[in-house]
C-alpha atoms as a PDB file:
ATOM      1  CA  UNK A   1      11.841 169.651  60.878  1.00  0.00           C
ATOM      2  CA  UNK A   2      11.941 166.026  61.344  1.00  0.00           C
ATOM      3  CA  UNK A   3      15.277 163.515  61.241  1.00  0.00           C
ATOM      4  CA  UNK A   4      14.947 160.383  59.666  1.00  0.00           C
ATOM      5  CA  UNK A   5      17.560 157.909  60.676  1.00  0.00           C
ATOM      6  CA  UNK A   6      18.355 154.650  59.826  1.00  0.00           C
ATOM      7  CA  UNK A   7      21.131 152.345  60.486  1.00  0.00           C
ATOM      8  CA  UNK A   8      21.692 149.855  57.584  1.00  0.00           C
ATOM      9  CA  UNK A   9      23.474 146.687  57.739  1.00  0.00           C
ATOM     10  CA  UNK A  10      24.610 145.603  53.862  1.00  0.00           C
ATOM     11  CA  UNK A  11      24.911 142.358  53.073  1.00  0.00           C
ATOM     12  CA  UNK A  12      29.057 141.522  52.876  1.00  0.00           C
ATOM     13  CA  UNK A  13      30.241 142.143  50.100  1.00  0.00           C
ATOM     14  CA  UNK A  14      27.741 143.983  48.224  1.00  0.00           C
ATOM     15  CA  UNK A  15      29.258 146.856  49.999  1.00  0.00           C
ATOM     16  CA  UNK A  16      30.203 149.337  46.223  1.00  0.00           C
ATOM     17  CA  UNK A  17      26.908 147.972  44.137  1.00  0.00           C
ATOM     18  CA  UNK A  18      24.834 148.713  47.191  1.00  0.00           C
ATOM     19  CA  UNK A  19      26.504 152.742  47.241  1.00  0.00           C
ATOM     20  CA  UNK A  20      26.136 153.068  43.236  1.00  0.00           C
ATOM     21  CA  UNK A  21      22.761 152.161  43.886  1.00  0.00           C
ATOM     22  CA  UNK A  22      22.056 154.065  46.719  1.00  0.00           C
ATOM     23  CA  UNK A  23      23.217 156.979  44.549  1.00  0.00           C
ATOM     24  CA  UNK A  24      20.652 156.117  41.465  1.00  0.00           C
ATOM     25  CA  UNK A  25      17.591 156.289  43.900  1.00  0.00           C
ATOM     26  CA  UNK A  26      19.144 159.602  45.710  1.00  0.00           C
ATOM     27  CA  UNK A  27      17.091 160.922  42.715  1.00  0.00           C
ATOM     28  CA  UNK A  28      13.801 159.742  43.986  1.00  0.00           C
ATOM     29  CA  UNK A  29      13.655 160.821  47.617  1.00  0.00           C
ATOM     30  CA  UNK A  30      15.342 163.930  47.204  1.00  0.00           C
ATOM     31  CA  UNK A  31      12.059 164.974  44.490  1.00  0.00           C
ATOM     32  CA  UNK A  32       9.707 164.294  47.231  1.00  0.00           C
ATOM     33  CA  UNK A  33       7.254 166.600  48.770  1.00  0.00           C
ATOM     34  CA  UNK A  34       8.664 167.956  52.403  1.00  0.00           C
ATOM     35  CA  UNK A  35      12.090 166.627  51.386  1.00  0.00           C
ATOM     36  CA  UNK A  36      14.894 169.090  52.314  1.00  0.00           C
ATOM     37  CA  UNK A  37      18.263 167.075  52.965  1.00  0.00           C
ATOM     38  CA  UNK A  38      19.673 163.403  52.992  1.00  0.00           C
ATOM     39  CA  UNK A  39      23.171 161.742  53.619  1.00  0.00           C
ATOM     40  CA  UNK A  40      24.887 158.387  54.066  1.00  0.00           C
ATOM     41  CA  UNK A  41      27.683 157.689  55.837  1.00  0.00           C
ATOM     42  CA  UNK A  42      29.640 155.131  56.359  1.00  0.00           C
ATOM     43  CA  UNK A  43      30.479 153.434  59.651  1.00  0.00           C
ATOM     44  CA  UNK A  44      34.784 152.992  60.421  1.00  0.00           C
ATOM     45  CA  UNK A  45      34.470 150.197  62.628  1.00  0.00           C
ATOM     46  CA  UNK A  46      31.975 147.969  61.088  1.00  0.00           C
ATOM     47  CA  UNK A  47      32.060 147.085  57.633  1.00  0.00           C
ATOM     48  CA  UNK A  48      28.943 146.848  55.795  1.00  0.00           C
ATOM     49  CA  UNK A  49      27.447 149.534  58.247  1.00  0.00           C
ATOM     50  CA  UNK A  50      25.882 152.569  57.173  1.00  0.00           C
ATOM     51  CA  UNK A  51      23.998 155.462  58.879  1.00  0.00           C
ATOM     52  CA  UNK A  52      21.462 156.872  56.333  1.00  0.00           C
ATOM     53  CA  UNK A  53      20.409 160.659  57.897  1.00  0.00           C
ATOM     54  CA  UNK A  54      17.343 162.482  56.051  1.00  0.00           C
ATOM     55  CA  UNK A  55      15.401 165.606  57.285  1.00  0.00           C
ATOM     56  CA  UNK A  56      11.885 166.519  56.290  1.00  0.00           C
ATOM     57  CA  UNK A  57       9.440 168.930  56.908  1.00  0.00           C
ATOM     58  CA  UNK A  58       7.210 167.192  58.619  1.00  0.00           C
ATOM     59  CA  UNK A  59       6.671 163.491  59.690  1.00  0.00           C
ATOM     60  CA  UNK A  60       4.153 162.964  56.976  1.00  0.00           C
ATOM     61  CA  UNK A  61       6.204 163.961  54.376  1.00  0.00           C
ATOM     62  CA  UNK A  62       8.392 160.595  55.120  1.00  0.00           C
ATOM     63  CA  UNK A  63       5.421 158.047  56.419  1.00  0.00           C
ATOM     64  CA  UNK A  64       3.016 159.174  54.038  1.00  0.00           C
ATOM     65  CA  UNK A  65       4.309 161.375  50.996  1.00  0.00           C
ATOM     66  CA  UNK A  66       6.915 159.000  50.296  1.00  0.00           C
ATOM     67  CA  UNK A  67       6.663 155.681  52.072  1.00  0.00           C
ATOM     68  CA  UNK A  68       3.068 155.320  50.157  1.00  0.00           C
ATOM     69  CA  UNK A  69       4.220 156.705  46.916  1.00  0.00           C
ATOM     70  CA  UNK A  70       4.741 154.886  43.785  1.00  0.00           C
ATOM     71  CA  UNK A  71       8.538 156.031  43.699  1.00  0.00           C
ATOM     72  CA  UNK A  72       8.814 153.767  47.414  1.00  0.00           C
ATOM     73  CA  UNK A  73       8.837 151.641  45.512  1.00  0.00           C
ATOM     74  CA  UNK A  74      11.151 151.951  42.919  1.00  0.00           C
ATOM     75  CA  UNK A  75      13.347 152.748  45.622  1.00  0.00           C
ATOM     76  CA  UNK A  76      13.021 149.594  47.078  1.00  0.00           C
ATOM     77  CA  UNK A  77      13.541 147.571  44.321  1.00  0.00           C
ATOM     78  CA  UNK A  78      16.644 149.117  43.909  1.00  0.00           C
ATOM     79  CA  UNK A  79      18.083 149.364  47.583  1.00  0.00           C
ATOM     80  CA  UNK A  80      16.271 146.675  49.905  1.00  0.00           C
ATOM     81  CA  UNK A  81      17.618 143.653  48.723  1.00  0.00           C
ATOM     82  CA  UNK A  82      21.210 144.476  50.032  1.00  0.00           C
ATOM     83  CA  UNK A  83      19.838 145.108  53.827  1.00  0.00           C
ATOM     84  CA  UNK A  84      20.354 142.022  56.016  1.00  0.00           C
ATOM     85  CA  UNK A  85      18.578 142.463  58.835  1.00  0.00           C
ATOM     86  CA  UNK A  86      15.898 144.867  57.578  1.00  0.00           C
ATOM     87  CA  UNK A  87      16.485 148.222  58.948  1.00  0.00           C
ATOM     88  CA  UNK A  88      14.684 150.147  61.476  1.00  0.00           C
ATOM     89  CA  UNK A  89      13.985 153.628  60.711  1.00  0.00           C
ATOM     90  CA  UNK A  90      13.248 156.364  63.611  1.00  0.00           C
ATOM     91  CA  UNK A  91      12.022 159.612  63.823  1.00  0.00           C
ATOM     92  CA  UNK A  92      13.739 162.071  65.779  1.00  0.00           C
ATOM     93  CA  UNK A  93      12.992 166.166  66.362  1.00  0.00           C
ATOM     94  CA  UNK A  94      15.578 168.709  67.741  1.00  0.00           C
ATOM     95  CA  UNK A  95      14.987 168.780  71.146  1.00  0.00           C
ATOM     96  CA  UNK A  96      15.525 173.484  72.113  1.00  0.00           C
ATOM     97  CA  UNK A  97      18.238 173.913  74.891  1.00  0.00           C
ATOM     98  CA  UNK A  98      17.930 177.481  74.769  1.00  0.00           C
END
């Protein structure tokens, strides 16, 4: 299993159209191929600040199944415009401290 994460900076005051949107495209990445969980949460201390968390199967299922799908797109028409800067996503897997 692979962790997406990616902290997301929205634009100030955009903060309620951004989540309403962010729910519509939930839709889209959760019927993706390798998809198996996603949440957003919101930071306390900094407004406008939002840690998006999703795992996949593998890392192709995010860099390729999705991110060169035609749905990308539609999810970034609806979301990308409220991200100032752009986000940087990273990859992370569970590291075994057995």
């Amino acid at each position: 299993m692979i962790l997406e994460a990616a902290m997301l900076q929205v634009r100030e005051g955009m903060e309620l159209e951004f989540e309403a949107s962010f729910h519509k495209a939930s839709h889209i990445i959760s019927s993706r191929k390798g998809y198996i969980s996603h949440e957003l949460n919101c930071c306390i201390e900094a407004k406008g600040k939002y840690l998006l968390l999703v795992n996949w199967e593998s890392l192709e299922d995010h860099t390729i199944g999705f991110r060169q799908s035609s749905e990308y797109q539609e999810w970034r028409s609806l979301l990308h415009h409220f991200y100032n800067p752009f986000p940087t996503v990273e990859h992370f897997q569970k590291v075994d401290l057995s």
